[in-house]
C-alpha atoms as a PDB file:
ATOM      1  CA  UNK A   1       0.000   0.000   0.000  1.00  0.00           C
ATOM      2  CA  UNK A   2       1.070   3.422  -1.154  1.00  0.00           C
ATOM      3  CA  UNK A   3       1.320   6.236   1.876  1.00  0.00           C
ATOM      4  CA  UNK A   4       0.938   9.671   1.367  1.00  0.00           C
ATOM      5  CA  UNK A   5       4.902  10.108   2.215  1.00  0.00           C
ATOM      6  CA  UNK A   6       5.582   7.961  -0.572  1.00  0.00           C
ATOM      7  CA  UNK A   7       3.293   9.647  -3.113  1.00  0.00           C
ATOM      8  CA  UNK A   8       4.278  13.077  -2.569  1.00  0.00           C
ATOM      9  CA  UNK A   9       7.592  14.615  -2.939  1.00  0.00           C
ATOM     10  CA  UNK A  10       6.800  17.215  -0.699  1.00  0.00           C
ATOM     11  CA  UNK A  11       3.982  17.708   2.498  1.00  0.00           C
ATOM     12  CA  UNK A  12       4.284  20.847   4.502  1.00  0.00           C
ATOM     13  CA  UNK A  13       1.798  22.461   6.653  1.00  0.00           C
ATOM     14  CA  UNK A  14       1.780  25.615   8.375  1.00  0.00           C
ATOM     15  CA  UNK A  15      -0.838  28.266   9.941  1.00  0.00           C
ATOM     16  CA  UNK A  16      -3.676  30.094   8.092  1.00  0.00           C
ATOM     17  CA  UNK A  17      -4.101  32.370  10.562  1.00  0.00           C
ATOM     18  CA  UNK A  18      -4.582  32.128  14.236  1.00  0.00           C
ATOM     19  CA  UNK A  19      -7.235  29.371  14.063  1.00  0.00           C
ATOM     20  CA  UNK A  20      -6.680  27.409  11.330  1.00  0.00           C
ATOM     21  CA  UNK A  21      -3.986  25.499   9.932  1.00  0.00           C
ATOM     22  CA  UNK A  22      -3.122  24.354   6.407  1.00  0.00           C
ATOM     23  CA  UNK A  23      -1.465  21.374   4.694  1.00  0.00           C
ATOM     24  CA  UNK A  24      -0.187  21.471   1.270  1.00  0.00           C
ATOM     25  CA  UNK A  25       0.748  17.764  -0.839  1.00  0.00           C
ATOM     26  CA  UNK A  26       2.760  18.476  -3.447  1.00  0.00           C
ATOM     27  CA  UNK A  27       2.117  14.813  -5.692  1.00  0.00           C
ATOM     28  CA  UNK A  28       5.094  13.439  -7.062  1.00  0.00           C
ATOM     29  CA  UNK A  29       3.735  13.801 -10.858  1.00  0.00           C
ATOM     30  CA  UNK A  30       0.317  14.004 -12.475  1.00  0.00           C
ATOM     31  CA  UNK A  31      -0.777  10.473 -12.297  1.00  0.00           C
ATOM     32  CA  UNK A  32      -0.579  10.279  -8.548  1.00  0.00           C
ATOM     33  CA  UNK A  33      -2.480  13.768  -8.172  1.00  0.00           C
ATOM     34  CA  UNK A  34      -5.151  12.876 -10.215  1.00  0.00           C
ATOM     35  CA  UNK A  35      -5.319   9.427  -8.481  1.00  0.00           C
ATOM     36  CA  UNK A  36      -5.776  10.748  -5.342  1.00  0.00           C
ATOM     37  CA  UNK A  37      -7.454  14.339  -5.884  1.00  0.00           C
ATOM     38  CA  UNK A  38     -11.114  13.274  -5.645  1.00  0.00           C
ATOM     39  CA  UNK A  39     -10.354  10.152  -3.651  1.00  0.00           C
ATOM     40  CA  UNK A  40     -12.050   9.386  -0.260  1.00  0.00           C
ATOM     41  CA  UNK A  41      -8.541   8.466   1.239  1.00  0.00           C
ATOM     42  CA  UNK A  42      -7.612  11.655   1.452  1.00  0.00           C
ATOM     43  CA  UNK A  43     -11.279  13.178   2.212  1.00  0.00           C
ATOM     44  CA  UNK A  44     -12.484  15.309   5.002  1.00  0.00           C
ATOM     45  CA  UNK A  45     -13.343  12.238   7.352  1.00  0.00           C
ATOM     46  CA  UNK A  46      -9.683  10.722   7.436  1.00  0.00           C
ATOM     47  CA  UNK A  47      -8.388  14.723   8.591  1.00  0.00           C
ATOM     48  CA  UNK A  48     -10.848  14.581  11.381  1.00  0.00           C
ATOM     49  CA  UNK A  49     -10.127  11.541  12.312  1.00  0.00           C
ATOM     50  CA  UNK A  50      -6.219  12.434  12.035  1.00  0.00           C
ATOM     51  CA  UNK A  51      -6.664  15.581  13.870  1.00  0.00           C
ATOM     52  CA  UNK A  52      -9.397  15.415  15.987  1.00  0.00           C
ATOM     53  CA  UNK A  53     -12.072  18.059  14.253  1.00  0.00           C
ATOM     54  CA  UNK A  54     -14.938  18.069  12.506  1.00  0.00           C
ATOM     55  CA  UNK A  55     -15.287  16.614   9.240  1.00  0.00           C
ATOM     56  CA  UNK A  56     -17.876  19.548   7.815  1.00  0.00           C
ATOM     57  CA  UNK A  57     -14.752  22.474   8.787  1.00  0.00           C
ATOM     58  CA  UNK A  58     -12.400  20.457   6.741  1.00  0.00           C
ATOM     59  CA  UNK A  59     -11.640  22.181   3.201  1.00  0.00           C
ATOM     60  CA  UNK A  60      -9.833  21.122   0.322  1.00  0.00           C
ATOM     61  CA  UNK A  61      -8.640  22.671  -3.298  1.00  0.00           C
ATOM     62  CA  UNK A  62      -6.919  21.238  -5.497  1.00  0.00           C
ATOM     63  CA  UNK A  63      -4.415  22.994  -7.642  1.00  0.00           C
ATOM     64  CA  UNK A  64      -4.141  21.017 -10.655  1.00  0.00           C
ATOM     65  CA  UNK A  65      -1.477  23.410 -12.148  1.00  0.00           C
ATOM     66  CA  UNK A  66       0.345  22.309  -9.272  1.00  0.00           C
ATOM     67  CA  UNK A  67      -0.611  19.242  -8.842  1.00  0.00           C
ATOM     68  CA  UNK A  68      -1.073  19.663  -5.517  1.00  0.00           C
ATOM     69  CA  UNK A  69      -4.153  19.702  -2.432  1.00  0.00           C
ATOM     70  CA  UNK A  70      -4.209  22.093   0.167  1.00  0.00           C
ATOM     71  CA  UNK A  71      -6.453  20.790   2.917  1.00  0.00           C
ATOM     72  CA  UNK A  72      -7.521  23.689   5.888  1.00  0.00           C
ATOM     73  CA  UNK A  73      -8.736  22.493   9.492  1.00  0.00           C
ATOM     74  CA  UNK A  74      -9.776  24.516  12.544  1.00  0.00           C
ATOM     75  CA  UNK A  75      -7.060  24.218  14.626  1.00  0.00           C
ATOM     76  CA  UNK A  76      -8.235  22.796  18.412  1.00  0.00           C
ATOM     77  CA  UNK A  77      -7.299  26.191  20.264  1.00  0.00           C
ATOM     78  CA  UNK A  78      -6.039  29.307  18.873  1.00  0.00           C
ATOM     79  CA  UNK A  79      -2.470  30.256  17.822  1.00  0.00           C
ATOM     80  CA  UNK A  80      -0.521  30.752  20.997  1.00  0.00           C
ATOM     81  CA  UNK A  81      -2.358  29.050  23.989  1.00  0.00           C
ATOM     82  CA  UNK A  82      -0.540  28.903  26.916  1.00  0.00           C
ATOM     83  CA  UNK A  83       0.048  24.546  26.072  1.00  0.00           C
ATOM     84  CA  UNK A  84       1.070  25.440  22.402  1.00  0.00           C
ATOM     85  CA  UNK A  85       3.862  22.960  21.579  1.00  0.00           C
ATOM     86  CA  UNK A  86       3.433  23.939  17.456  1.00  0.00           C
ATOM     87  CA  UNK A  87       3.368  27.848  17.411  1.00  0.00           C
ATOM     88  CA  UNK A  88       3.809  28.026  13.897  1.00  0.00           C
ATOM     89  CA  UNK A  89       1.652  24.592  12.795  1.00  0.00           C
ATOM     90  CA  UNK A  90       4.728  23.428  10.582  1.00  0.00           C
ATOM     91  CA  UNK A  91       5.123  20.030  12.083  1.00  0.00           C
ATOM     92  CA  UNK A  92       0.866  18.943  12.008  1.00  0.00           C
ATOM     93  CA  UNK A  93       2.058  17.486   8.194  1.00  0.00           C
ATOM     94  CA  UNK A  94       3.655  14.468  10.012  1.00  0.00           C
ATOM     95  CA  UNK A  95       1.123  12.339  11.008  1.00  0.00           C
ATOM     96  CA  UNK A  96      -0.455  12.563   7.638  1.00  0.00           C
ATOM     97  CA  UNK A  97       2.831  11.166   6.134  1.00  0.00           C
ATOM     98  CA  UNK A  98       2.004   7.375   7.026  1.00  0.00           C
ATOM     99  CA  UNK A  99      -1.451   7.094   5.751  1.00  0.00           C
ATOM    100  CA  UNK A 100      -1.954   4.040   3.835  1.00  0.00           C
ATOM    101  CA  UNK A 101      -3.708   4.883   0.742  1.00  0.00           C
ATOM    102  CA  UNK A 102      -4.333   1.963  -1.498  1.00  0.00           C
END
């Protein structure tokens, strides 16, 4: 089974703001992207899951030019909290990176 850190030559995610945060997969070419683009595995109910929010808050765009997905979830408390371990939201890619997609 293919995992996302497999079909993507780059995953990054970072803050949109103080209460949400964003993850961009870059696919590793156009077959992959279009594969996975529209596909469930990927879908608003495996972020929840992943990151404990609500699957109806979870967005996604595609950028075929890019051939990547930017998915957007609330994050759980805003930027800065006093238990903030991820100020800046760039390590919430990493769990995503094992997902088995096939």
């Amino acid at each position: 089974m293919a995992k996302v850190g497999e079909v993507c030559r780059r995953v990054r995610s970072k803050n949109a703001g103080p209460f949400w945060i964003t993850i961009d997969l870059f696919f590793d070419g156009e077959d992959n992207f279009r594969r996975y683009r529209d596909s469930d595995m990927l879908g608003p109910a495996v972020i929840a899951a992943l990151y404990d929010t609500d699957a109806k808050l979870v967005k996604q765009a595609p950028v075929d030019s890019l051939q990547m997905i930017k998915i957007s979830y609330p994050r759980p408390r805003p930027q800065g909290w006093a238990g903030e371990r991820d100020m800046h939201g760039g390590q919430q890619f990493v769990r995503l990176l094992a997902v088995e997609l096939d």
